[in-house]
Protein backbone atom coordinates (compact mmCIF):
# COMPACT_ATOMS: atom_id res chain seq x y z
CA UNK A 1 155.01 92.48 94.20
CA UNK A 2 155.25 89.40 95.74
CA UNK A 3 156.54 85.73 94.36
CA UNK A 4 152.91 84.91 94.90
CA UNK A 5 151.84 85.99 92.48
CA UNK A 6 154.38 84.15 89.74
CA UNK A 7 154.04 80.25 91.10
CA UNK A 8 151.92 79.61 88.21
CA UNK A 9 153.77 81.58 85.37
CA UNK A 10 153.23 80.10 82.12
CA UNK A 11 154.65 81.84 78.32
CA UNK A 12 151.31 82.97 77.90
CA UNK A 13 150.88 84.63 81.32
CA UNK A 14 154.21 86.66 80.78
CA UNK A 15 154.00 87.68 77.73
CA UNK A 16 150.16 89.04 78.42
CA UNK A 17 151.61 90.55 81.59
CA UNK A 18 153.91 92.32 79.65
CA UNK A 19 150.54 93.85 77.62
CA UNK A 20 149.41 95.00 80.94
CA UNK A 21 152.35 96.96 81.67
CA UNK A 22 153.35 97.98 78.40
CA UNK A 23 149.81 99.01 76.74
CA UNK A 24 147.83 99.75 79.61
CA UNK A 25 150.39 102.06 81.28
CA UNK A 26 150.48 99.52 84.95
CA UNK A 27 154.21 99.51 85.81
CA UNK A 28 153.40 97.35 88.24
CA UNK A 29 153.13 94.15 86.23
CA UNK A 30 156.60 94.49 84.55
CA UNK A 31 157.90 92.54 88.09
CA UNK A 32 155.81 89.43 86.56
CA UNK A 33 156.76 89.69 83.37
CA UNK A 34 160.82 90.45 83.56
CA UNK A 35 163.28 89.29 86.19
CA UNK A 36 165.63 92.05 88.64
CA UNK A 37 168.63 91.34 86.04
CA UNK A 38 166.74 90.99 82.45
CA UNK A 39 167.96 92.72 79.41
CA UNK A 40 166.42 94.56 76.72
CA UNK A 41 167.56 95.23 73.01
CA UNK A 42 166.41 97.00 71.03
CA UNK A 43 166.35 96.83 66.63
CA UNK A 44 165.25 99.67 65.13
CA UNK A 45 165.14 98.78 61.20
CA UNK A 46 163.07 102.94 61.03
CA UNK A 47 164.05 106.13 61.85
CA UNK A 48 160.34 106.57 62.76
CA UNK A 49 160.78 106.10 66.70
CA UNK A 50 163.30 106.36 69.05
CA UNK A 51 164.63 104.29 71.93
CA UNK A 52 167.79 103.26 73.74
CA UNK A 53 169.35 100.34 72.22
CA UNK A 54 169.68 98.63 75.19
CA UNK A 55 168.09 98.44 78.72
CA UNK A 56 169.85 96.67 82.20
CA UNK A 57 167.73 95.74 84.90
CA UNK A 58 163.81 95.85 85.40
CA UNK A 59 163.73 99.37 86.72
CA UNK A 60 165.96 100.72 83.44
CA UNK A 61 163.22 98.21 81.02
CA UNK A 62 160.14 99.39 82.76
CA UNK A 63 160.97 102.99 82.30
CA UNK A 64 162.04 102.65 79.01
CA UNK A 65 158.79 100.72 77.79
CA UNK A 66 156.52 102.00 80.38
CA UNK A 67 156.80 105.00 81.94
CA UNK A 68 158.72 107.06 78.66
CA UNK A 69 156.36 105.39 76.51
CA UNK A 70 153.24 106.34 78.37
CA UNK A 71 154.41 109.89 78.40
CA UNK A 72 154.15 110.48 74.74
CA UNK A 73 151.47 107.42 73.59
CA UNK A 74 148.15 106.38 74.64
CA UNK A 75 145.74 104.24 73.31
CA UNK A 76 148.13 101.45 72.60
CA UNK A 77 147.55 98.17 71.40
CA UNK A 78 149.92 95.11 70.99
CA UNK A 79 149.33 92.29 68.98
CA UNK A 80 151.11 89.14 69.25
CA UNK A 81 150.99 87.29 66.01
CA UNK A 82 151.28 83.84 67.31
CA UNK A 83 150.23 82.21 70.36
CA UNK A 84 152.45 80.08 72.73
CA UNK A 85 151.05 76.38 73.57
CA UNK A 86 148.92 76.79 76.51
CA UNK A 87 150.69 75.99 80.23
CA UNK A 88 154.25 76.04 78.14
CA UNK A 89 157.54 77.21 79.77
CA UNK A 90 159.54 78.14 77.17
CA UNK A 91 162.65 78.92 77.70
CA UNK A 92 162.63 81.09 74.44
CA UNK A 93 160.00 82.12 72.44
CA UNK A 94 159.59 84.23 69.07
CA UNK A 95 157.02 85.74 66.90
CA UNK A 96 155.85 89.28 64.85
CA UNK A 97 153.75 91.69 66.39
CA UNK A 98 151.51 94.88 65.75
CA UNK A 99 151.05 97.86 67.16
CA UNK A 100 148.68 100.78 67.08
CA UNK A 101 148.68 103.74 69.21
CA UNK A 102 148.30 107.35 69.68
CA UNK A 103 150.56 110.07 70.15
CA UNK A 104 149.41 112.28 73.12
CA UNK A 105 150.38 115.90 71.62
CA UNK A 106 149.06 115.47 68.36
CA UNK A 107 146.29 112.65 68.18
CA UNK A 108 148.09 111.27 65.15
CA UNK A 109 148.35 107.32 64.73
CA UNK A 110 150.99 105.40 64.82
CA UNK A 111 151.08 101.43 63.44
CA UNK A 112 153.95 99.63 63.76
CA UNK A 113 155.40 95.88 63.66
CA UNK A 114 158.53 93.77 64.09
CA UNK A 115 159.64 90.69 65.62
CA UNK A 116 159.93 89.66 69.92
CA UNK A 117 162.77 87.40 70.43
CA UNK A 118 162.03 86.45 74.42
CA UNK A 119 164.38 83.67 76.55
CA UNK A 120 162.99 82.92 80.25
CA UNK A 121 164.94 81.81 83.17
CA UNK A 122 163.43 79.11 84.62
CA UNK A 123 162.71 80.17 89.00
CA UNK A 124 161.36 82.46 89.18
CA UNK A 125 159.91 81.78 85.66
CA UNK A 126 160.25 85.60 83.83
CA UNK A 127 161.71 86.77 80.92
CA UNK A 128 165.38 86.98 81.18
CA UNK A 129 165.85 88.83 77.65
CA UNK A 130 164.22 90.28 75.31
CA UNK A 131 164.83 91.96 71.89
CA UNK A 132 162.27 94.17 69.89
CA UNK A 133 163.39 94.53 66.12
CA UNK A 134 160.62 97.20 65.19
CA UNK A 135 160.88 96.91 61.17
CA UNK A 136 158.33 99.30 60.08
CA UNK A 137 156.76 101.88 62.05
CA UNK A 138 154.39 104.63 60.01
CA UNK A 139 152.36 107.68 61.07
CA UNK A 140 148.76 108.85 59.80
CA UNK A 141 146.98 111.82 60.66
CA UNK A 142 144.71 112.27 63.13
CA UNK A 143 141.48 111.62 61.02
CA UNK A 144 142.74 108.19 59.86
CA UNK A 145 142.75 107.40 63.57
CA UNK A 146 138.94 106.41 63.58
CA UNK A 147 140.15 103.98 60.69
CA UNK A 148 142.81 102.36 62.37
CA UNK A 149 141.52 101.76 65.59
CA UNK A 150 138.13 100.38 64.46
CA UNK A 151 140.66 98.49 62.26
CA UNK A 152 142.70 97.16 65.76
CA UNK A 153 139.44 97.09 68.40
CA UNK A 154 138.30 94.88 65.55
CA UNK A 155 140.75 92.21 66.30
CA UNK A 156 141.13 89.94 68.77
CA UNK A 157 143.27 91.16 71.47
CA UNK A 158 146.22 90.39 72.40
CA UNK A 159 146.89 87.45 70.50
CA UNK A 160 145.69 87.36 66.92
CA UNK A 161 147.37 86.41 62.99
CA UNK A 162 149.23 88.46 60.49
CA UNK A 163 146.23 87.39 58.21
CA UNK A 164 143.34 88.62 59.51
CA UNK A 165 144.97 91.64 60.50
CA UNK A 166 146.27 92.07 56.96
CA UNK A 167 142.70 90.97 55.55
CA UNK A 168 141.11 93.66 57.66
CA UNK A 169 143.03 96.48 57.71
CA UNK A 170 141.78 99.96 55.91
CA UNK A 171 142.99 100.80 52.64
CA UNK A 172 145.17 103.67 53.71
CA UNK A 173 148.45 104.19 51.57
CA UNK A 174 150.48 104.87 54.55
CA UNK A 175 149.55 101.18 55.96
CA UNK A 176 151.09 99.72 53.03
CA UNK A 177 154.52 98.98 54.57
CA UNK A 178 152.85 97.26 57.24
CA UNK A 179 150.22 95.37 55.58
CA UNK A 180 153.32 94.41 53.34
CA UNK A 181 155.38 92.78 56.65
CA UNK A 182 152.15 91.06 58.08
CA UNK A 183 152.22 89.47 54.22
CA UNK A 184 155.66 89.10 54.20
CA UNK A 185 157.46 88.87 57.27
CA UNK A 186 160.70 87.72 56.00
CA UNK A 187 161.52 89.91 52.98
CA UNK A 188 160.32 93.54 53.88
């Protein structure tokens, strides 16, 4: 993809282009989102998913979050939980996010949610780093899926608030660790 294309590159336009790739399964877009050389980390405070703890190089970070991820989930949607100034150019940026998804073979649900520690080179303007800490990560059966996602579709996507995503979410048991981080992000 060309250079063309990332001219304009804002925060906000990164980390959304990110969502493309990531949730909507378009490999494509991780070239505006993450530079040739970027690194990924990865924090896994849950033995309920799996990944490599680190990724070198776009090709090695798009298959890990794209392509691997897209084989076994569908149906995925990322939250951030805070909202970079509009036209910024960070050159780092944090905040919590939340996931929902599906996993393909089974049609159970999956909600998760952590932290995104991001730091941007500057030309071309991508991410140069980035580290996931997933904290909690739960599954619910297939019938609470219905209950989830009208919970997620019902929020504004991709960038909403740990409150009205705690204030709206279903009053399933297995939630509660979740629910619990959105409240209470720095002492789960």
């Amino acid at each position: 993809m060309s250079d063309v294309f990332m001219h304009n590159a804002t925060t906000e336009s990164v980390l959304r282009d990110y969502f493309h790739a990531k949730d909507e399964n378009r490999p494509l877009y991780m070239t505006r989102a993450f530079a040739s050389d970027a690194v990924l980390r990865m924090a896994l405070r849950t033995q309920a998913i799996a990944f490599p703890p680190e990724s070198h190089g776009l090709a090695a970070i798009t298959d890990t979050l794209v392509r691997k991820f897209g084989q076994t989930y569908e149906n995925v949607h990322t939250f951030y939980l805070s909202r970079p100034e509009p036209g910024a150019r960070l050159a780092a940026y944090s905040c919590d996010w939340l996931v929902g998804m599906t996993e393909k073979a089974t049609g159970d649900a999956r909600v998760g949610c952590g932290r995104y520690e991001w730091e941007f080179q500057p030309e071309p303007y991508r991410a140069s780093s980035l580290v996931i800490t997933i904290e909690s990560m739960v599954t619910l059966p297939a019938g609470d899926a219905g209950a989830v996602f009208g919970w997620l579709l019902g929020l504004e996507y991709p960038w909403t608030t740990a409150r009205r995503a705690a204030d709206s979410a279903p009053p399933l048991e297995a939630l509660a660790p979740v629910v619990h981080y959105l409240l209470h992000p720095q002492g789960l």
